[in-house]
C-alpha atoms as a PDB file:
ATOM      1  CA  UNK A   1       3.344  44.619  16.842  1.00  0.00           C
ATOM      2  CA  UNK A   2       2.922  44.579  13.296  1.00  0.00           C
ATOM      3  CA  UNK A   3       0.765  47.152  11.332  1.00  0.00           C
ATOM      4  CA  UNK A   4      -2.878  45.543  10.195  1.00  0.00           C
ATOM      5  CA  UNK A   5      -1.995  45.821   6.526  1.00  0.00           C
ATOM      6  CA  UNK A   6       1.179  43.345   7.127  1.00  0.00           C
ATOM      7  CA  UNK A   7      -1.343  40.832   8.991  1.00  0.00           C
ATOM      8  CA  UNK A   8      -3.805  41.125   6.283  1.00  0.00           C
ATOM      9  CA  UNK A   9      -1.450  40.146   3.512  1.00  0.00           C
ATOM     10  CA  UNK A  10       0.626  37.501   5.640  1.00  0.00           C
ATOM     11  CA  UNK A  11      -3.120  35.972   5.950  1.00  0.00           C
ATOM     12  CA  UNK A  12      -4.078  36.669   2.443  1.00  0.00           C
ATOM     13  CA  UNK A  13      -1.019  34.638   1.317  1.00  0.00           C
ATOM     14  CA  UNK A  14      -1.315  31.556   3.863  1.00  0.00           C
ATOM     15  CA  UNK A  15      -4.660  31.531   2.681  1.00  0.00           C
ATOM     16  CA  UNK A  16      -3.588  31.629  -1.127  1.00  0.00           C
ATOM     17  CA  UNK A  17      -0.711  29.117  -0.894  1.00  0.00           C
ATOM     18  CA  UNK A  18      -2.771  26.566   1.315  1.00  0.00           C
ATOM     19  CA  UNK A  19      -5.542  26.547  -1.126  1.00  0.00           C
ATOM     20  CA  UNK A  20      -2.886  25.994  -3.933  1.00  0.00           C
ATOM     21  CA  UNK A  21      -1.258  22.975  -2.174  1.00  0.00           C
ATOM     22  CA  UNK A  22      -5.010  21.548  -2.072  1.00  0.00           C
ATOM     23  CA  UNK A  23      -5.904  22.160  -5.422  1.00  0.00           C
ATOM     24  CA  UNK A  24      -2.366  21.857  -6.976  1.00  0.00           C
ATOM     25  CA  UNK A  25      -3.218  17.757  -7.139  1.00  0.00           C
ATOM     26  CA  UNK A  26      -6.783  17.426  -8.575  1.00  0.00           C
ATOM     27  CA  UNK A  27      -5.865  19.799 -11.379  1.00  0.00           C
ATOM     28  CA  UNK A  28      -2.311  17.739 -11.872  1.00  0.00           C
ATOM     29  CA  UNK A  29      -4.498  14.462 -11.819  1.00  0.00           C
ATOM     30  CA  UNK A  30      -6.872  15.632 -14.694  1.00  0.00           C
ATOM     31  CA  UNK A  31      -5.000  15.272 -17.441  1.00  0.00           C
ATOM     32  CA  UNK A  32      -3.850  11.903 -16.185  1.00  0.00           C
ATOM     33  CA  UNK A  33      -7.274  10.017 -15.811  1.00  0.00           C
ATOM     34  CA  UNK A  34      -7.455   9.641 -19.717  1.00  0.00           C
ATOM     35  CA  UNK A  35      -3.895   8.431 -20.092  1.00  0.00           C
ATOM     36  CA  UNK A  36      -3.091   4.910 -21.207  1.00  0.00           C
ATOM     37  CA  UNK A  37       0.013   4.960 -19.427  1.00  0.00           C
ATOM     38  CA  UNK A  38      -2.015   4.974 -16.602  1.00  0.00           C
ATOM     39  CA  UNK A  39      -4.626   2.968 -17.251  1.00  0.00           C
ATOM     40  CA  UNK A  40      -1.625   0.567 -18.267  1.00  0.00           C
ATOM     41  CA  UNK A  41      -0.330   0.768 -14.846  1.00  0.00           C
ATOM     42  CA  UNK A  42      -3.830   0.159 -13.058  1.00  0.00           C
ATOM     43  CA  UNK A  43      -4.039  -3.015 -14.471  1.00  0.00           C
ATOM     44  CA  UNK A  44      -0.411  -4.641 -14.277  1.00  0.00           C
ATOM     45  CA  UNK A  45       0.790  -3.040 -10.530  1.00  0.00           C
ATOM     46  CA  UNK A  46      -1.651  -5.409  -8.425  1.00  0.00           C
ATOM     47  CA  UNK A  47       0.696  -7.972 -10.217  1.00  0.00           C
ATOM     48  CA  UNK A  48       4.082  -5.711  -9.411  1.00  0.00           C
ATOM     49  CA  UNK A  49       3.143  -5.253  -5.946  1.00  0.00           C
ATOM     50  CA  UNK A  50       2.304  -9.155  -5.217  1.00  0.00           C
ATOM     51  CA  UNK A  51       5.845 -10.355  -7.011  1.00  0.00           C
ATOM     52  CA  UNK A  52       7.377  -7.618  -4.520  1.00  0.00           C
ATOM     53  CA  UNK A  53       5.929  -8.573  -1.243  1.00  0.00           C
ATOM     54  CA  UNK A  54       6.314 -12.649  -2.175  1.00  0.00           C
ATOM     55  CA  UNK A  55       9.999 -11.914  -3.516  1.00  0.00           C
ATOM     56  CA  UNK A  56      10.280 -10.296   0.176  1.00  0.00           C
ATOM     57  CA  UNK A  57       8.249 -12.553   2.210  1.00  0.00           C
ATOM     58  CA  UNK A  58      10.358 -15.226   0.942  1.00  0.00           C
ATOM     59  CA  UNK A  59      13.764 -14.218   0.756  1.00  0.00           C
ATOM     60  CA  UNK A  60      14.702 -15.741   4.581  1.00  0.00           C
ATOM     61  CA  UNK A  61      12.790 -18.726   4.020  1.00  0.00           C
ATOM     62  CA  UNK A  62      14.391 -21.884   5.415  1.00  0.00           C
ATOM     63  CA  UNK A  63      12.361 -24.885   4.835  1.00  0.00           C
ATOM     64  CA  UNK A  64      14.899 -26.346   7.733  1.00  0.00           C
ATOM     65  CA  UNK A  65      13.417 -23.877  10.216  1.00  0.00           C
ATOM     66  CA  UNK A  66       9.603 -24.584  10.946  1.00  0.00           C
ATOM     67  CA  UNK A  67       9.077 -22.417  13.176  1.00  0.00           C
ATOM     68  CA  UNK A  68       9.645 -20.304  10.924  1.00  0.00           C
ATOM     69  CA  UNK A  69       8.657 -21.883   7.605  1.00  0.00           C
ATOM     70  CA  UNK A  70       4.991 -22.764   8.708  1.00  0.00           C
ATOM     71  CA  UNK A  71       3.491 -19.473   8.892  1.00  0.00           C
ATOM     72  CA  UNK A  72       5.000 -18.630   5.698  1.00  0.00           C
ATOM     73  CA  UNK A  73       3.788 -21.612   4.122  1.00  0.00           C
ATOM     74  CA  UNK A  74       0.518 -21.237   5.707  1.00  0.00           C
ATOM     75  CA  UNK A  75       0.178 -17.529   4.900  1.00  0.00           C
ATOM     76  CA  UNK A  76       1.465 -18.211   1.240  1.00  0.00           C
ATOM     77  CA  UNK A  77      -1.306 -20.886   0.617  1.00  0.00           C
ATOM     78  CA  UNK A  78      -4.039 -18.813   2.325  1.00  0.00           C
ATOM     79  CA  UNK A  79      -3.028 -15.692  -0.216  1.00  0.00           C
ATOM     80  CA  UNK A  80      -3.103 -17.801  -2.850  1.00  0.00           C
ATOM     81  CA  UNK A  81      -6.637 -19.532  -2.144  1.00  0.00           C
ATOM     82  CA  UNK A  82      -7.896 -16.156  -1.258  1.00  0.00           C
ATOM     83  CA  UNK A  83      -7.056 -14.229  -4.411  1.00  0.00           C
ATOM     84  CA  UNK A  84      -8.187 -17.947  -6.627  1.00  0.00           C
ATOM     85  CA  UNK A  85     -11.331 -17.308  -4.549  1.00  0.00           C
ATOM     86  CA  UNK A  86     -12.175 -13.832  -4.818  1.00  0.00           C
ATOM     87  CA  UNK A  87      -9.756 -12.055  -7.070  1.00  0.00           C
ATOM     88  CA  UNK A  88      -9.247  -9.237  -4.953  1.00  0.00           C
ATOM     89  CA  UNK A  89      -5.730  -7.950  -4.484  1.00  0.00           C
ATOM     90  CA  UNK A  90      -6.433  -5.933  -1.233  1.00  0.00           C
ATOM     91  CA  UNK A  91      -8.155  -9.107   0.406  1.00  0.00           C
ATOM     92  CA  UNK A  92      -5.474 -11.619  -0.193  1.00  0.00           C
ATOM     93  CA  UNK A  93      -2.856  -9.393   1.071  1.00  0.00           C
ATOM     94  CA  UNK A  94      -4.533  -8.492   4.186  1.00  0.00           C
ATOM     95  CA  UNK A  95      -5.721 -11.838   4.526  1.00  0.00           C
ATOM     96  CA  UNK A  96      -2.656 -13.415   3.501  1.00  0.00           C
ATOM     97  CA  UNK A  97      -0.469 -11.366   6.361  1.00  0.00           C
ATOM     98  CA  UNK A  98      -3.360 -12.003   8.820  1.00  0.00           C
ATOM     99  CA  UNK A  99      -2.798 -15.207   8.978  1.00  0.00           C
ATOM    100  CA  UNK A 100       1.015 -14.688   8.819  1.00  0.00           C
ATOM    101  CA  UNK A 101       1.012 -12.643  11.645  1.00  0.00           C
ATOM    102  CA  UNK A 102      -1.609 -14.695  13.792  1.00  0.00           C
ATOM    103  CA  UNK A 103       0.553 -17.944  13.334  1.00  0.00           C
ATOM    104  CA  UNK A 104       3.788 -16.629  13.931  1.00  0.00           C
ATOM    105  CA  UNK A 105       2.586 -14.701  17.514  1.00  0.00           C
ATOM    106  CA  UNK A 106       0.908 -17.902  18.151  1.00  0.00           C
ATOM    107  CA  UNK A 107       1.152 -21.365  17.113  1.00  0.00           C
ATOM    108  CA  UNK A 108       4.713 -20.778  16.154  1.00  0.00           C
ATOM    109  CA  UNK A 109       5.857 -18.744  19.037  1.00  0.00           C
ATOM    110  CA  UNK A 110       9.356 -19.211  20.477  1.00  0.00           C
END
């Protein structure tokens, strides 16, 4: 069994190196909150993120296949209305594969 000096300082530096991993981010994030780059990025990813998920929603779309194409189109016109509606990114994604995901188990079940 170790001695109680070796547990003390084993605990003394699981103690020190789990309160650096918590505080390590907050004081990296600081600096950051004033930067334009970032501010830059807060403003265009919403945009990034919907090109990405459309670009991947739609890269198997077969208009021959409506099984398959009617959710999609569904789900596409829903985001779309949704974000014209409330301009919320969050809500028309959620709401947009809600619907995606409701018709497909669904209505346009095989």
């Amino acid at each position: 069994m170790p001695d109680t000096g070796y547990l003390i300082a084993a605990v003394a530096v699981a103690v020190a190196v789990t309160w650096a991993l918590r505080a390590l981010p907050f004081a990296a994030l600081a600096p950051l909150r004033s930067s334009p780059l970032i501010a830059y990025l807060g403003a265009v990813m919403p945009v990034g993120v919907m090109v990405i998920l459309t670009g991947y929603t739609l890269r198997a779309f077969d208009p021959q296949a409506p099984d398959r194409a009617g959710p999609t189109v569904l789900a596409l016109a829903c985001t779309v209305a949704l974000h014209l509606w409330r301009r919320n990114v969050l809500l028309s994604i959620f709401g947009g594969t809600a619907v995606h995901v409701a018709l497909a188990s669904t209505l346009f079940a095989h």
